[in-house]
N, C-alpha and C. Protein backbone atom coordinates (compact mmCIF):
# COMPACT_ATOMS: atom_id res chain seq x y z
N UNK A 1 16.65 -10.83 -4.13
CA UNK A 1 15.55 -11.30 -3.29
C UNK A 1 15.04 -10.14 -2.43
N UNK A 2 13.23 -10.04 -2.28
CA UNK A 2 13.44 -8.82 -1.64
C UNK A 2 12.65 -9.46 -0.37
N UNK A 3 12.76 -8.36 0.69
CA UNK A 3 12.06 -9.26 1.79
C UNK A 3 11.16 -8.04 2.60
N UNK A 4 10.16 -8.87 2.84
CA UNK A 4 9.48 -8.31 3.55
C UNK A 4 9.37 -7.95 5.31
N UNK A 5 8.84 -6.90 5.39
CA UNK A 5 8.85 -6.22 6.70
C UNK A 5 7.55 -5.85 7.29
N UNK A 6 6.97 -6.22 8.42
CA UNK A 6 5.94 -5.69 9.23
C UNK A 6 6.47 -4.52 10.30
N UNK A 7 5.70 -3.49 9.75
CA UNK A 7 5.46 -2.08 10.91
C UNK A 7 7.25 -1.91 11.28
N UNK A 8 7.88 -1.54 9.71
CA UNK A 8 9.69 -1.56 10.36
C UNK A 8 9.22 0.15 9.97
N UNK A 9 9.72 0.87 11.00
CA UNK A 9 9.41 2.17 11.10
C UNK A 9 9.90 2.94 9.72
N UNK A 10 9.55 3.99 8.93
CA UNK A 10 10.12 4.59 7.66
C UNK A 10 10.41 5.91 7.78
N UNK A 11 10.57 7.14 6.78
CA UNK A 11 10.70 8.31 7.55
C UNK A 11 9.40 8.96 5.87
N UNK A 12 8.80 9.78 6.43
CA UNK A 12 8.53 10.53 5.57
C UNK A 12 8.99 10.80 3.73
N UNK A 13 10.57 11.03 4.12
CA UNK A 13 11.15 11.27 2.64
C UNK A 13 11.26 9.86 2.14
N UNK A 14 11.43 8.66 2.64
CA UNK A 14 11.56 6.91 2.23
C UNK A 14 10.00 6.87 1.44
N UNK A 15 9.10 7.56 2.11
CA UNK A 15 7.68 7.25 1.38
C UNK A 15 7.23 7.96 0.25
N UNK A 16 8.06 9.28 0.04
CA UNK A 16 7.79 10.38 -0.67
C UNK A 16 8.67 9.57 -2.08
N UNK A 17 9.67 8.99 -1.60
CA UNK A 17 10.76 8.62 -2.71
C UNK A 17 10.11 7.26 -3.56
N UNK A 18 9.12 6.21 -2.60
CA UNK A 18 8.56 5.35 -3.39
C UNK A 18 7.53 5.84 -4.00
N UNK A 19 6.37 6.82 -3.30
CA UNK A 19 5.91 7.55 -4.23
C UNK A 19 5.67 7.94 -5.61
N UNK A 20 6.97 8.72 -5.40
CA UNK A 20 7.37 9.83 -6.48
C UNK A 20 7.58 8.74 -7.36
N UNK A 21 8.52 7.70 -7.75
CA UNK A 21 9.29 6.57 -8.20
C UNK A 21 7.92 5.54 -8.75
N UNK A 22 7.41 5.40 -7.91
CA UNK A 22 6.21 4.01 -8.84
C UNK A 22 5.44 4.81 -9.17
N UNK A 23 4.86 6.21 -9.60
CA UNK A 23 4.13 6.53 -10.28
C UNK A 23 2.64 6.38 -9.50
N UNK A 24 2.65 6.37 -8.63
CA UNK A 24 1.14 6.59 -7.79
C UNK A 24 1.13 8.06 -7.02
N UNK A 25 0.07 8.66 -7.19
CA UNK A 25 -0.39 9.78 -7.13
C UNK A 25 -0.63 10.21 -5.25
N UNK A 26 0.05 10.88 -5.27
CA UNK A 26 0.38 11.41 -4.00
C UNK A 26 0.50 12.66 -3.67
N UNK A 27 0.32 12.90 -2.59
CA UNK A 27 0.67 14.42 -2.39
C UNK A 27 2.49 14.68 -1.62
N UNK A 28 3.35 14.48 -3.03
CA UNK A 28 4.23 14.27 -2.40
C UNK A 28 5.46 15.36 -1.91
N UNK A 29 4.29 16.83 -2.42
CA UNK A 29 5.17 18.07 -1.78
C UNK A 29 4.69 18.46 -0.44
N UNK A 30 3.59 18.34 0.26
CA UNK A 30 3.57 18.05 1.36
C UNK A 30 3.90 17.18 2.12
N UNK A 31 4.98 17.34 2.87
CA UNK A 31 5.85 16.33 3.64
C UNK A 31 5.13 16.37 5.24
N UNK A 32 4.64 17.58 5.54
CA UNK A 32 4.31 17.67 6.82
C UNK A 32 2.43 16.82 6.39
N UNK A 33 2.11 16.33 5.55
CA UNK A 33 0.83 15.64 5.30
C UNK A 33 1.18 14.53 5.34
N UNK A 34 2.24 13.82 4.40
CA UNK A 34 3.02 12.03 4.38
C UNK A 34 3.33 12.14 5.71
N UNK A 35 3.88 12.85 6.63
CA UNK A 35 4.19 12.38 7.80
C UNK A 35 2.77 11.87 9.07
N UNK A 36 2.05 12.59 8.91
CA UNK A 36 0.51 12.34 9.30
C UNK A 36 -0.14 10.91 8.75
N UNK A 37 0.18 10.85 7.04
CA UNK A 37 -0.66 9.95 6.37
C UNK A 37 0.33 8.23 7.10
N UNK A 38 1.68 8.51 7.66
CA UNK A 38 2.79 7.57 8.01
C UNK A 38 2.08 7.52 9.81
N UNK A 39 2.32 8.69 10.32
CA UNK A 39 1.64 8.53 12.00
C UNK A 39 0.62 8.02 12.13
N UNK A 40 -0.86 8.13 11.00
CA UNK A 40 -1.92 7.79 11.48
C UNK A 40 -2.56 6.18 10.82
N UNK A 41 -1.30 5.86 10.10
CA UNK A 41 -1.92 3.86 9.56
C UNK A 41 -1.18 3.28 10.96
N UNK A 42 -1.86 2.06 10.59
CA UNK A 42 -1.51 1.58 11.73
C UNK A 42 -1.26 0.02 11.00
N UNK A 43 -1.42 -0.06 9.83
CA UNK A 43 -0.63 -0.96 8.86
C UNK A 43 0.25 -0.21 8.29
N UNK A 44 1.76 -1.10 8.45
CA UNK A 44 2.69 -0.71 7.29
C UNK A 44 3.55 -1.98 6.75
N UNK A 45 3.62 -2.45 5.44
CA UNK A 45 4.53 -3.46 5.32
C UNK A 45 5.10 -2.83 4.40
N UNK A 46 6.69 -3.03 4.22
CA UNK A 46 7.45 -2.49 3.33
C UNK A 46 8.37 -3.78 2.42
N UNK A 47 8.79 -3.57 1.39
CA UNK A 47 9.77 -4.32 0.33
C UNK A 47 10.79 -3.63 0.64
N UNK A 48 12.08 -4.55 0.91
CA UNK A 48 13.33 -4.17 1.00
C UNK A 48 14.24 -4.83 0.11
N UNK A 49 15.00 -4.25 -0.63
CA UNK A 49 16.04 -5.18 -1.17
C UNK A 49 17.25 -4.34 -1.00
N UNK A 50 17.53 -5.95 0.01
CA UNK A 50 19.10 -5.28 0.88
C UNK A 50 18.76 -4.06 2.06
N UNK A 51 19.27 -2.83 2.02
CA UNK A 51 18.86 -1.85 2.45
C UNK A 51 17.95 -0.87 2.02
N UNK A 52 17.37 -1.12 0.81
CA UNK A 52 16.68 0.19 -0.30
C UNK A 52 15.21 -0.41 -0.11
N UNK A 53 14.83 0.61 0.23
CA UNK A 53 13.14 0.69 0.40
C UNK A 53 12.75 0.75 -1.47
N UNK A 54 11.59 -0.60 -1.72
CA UNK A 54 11.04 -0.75 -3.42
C UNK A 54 10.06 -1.00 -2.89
N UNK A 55 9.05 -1.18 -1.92
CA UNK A 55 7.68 -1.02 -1.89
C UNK A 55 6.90 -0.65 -0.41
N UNK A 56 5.71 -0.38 -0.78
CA UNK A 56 5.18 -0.22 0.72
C UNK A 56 3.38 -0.43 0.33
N UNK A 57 3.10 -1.20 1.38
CA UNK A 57 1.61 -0.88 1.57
C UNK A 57 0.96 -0.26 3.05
N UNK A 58 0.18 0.55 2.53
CA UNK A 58 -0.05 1.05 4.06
C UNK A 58 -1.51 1.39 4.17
N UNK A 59 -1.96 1.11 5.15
CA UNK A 59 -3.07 1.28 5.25
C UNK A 59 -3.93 1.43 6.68
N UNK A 60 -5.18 1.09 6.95
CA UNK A 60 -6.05 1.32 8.43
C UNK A 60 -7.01 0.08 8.52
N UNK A 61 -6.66 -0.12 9.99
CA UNK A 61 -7.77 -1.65 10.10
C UNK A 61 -7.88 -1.71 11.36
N UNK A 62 -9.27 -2.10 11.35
CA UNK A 62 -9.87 -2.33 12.47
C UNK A 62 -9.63 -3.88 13.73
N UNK A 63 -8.46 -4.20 12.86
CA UNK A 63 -8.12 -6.08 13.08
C UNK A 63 -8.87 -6.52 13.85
N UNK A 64 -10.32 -6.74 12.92
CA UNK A 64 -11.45 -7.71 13.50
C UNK A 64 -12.56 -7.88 12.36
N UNK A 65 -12.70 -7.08 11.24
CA UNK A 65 -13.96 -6.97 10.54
C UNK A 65 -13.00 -6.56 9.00
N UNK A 66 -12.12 -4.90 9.08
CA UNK A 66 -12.12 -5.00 7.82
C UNK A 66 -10.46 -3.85 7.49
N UNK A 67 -10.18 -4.01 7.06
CA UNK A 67 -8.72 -3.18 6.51
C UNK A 67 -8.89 -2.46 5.11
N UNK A 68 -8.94 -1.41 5.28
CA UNK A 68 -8.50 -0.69 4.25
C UNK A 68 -6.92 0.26 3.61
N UNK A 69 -6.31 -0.30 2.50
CA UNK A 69 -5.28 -0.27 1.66
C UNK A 69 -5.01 0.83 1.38
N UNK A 70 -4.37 1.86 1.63
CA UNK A 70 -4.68 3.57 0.93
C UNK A 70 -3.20 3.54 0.04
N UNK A 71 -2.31 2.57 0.27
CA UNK A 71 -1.36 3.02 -0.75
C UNK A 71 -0.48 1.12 -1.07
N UNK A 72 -0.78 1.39 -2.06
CA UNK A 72 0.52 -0.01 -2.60
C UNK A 72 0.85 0.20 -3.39
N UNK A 73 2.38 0.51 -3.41
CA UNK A 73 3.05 2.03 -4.47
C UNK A 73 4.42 1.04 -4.24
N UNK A 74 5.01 0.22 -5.56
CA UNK A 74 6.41 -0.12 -5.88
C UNK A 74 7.01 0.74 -7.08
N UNK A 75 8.46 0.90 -6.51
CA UNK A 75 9.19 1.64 -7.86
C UNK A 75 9.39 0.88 -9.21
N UNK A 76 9.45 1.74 -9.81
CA UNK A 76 8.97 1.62 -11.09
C UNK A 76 9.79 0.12 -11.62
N UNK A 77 11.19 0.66 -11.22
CA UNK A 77 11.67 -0.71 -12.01
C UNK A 77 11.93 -2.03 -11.28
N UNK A 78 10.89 -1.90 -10.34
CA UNK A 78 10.82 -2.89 -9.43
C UNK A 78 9.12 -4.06 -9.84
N UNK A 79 8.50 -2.93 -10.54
CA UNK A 79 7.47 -3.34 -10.75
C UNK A 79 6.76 -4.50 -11.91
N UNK A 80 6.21 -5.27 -11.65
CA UNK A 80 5.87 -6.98 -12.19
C UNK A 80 6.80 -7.97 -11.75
N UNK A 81 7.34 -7.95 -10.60
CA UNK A 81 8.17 -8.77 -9.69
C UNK A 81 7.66 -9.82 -9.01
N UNK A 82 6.23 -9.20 -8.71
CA UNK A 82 5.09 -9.58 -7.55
C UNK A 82 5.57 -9.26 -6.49
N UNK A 83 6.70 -7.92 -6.18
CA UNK A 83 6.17 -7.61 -5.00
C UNK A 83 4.81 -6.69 -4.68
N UNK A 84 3.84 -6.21 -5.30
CA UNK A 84 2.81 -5.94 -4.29
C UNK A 84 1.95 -7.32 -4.41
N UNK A 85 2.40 -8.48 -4.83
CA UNK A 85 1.46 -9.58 -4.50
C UNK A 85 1.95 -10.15 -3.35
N UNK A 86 3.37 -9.87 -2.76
CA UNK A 86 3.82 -10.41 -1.82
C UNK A 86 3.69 -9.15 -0.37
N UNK A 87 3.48 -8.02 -0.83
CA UNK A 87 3.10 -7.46 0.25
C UNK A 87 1.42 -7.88 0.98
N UNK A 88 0.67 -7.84 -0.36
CA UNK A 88 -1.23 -8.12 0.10
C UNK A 88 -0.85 -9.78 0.50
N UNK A 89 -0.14 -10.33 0.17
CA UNK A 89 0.26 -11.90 0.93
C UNK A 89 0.59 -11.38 2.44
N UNK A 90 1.64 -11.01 2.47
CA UNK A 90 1.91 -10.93 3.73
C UNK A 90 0.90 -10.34 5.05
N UNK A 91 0.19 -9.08 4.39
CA UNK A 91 -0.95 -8.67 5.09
C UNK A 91 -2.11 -9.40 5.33
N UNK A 92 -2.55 -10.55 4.24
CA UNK A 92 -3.47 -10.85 4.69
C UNK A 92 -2.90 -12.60 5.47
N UNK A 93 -1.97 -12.98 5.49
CA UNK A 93 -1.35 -13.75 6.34
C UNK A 93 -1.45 -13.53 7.86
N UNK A 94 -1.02 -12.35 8.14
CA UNK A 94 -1.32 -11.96 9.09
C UNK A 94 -2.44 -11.53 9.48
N UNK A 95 -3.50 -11.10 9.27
CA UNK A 95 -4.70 -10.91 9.69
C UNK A 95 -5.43 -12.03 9.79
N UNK A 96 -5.27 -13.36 8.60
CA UNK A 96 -6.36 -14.00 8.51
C UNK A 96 -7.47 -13.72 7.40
N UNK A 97 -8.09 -14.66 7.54
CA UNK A 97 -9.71 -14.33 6.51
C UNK A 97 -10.22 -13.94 7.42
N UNK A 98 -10.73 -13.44 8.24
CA UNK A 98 -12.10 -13.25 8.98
C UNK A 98 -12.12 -11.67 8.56
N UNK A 99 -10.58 -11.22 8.14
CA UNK A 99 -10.68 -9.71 8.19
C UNK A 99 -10.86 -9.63 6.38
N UNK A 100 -12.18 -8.57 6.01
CA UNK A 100 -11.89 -8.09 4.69
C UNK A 100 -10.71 -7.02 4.67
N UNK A 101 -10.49 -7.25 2.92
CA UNK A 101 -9.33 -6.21 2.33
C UNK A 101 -10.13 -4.87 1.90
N UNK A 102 -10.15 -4.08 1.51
CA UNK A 102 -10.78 -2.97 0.72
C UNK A 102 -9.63 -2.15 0.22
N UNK A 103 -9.60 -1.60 -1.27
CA UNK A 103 -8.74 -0.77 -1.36
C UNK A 103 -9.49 -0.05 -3.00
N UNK A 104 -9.24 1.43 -2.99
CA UNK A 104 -9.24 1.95 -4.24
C UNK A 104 -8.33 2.07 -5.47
N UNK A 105 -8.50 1.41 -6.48
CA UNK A 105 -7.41 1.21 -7.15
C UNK A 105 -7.50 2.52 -8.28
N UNK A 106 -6.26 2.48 -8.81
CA UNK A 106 -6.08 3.62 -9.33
C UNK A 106 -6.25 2.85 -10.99
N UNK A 107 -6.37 3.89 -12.08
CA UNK A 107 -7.31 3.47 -12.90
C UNK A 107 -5.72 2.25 -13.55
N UNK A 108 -4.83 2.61 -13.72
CA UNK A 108 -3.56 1.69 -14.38
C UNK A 108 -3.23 -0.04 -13.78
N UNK A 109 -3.70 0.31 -12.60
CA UNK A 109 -3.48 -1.13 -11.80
C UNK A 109 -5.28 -1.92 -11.25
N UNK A 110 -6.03 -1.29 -12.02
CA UNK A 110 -7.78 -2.03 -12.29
C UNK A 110 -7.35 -3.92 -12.81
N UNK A 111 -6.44 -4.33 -13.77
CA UNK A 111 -5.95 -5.43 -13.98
C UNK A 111 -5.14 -6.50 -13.10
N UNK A 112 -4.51 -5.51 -12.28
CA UNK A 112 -3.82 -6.25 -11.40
C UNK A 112 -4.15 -6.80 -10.10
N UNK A 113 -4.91 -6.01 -9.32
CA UNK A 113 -6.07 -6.44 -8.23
C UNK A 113 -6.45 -7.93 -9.06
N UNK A 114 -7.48 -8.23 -9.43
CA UNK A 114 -7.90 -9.16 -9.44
C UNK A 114 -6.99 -10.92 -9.56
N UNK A 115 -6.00 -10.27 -10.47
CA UNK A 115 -4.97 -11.39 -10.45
C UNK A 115 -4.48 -11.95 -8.92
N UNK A 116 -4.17 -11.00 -8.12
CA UNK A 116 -3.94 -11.34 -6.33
C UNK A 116 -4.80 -11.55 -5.77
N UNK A 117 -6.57 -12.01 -6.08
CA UNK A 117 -7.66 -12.32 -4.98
C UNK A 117 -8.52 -11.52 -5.52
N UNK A 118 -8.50 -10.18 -5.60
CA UNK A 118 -9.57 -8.92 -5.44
C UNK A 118 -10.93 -9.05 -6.53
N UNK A 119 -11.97 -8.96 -5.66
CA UNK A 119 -12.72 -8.94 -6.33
C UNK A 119 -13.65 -7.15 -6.65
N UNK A 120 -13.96 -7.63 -8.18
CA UNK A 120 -14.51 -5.71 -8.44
C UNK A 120 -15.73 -6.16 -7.68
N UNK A 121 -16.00 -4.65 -7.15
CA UNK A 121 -17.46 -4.69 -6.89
C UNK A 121 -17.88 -3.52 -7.25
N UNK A 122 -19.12 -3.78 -7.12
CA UNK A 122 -19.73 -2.29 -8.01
C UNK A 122 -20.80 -1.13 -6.58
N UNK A 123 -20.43 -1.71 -5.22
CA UNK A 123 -21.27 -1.09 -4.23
C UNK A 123 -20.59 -0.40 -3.47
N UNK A 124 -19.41 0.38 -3.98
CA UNK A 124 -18.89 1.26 -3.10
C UNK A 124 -18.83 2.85 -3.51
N UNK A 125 -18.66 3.41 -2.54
CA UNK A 125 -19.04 5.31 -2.84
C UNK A 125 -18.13 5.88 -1.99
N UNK A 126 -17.56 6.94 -2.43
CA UNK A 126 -16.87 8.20 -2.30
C UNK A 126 -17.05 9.00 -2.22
N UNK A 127 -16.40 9.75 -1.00
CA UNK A 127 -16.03 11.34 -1.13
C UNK A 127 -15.19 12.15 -1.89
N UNK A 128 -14.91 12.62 -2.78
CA UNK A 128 -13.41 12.81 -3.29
C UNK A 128 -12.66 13.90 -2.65
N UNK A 129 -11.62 13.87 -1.87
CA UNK A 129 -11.20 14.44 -1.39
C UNK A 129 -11.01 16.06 -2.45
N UNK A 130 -9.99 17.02 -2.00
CA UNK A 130 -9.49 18.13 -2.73
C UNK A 130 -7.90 17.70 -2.28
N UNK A 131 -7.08 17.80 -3.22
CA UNK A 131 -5.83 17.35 -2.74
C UNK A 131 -5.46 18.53 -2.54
């Protein structure tokens, strides 16, 4: 059983390790950047089973209008469990509807968004960063 956690503090290498592990694209040799990308959300819910960190979503919100998702990254062999359906549960439990979700999905998990709520839309634009 895994259970969920609101804003339980993590360290840098805990995020680098789910990372690295579920196969979402990160910058995960900069540690002094994950520690910034960890200081500056101000959403974090994590999957625990037992003591072992298997998921995290993290993200930035304005808790009033709209939240945006920058990472929902479970390890690999943790993954089709529904825990990231039970993390975007838990987040949007707590916020409510009044707040939108937004998140960029990466091209492997385009199928899975929609199964938890998400709807595609076709009116959003980017900067692309340089990693």
């Amino acid at each position: 059983m895994v259970e969920i956690q609101a804003n339980k503090k993590i360290t840098a290498e805990e995020l680098i390790t789910v990372f690295n592990s579920s196969g979402i694209n990160r910058p995960i040799h900069d540690r002094a950047r994950i520690q910034r990308m960890l200081d500056n959300s101000n959403i974090l819910y994590t999957a625990w089973d037992h003591a072992h960190l298997v998921g995290i979503l993290r993200g930035v919100s304005d808790m009033s209008y709209c939240t945006f998702v920058s990472d929902l990254a479970i390890l690999k062999n943790y993954q089709g469990q529904g825990i990231g359906a039970q993390l975007v549960a838990a987040l949007r439990k707590a916020q409510g509807e009044n707040i939108s979700t937004v998140l960029i999905s990466a091209p492997s998990a385009t199928r899975f968004y929609p199964k938890i709520g998400f709807e595609q839309v076709d009116q959003a634009f980017k900067q692309q960063r340089r990693y």
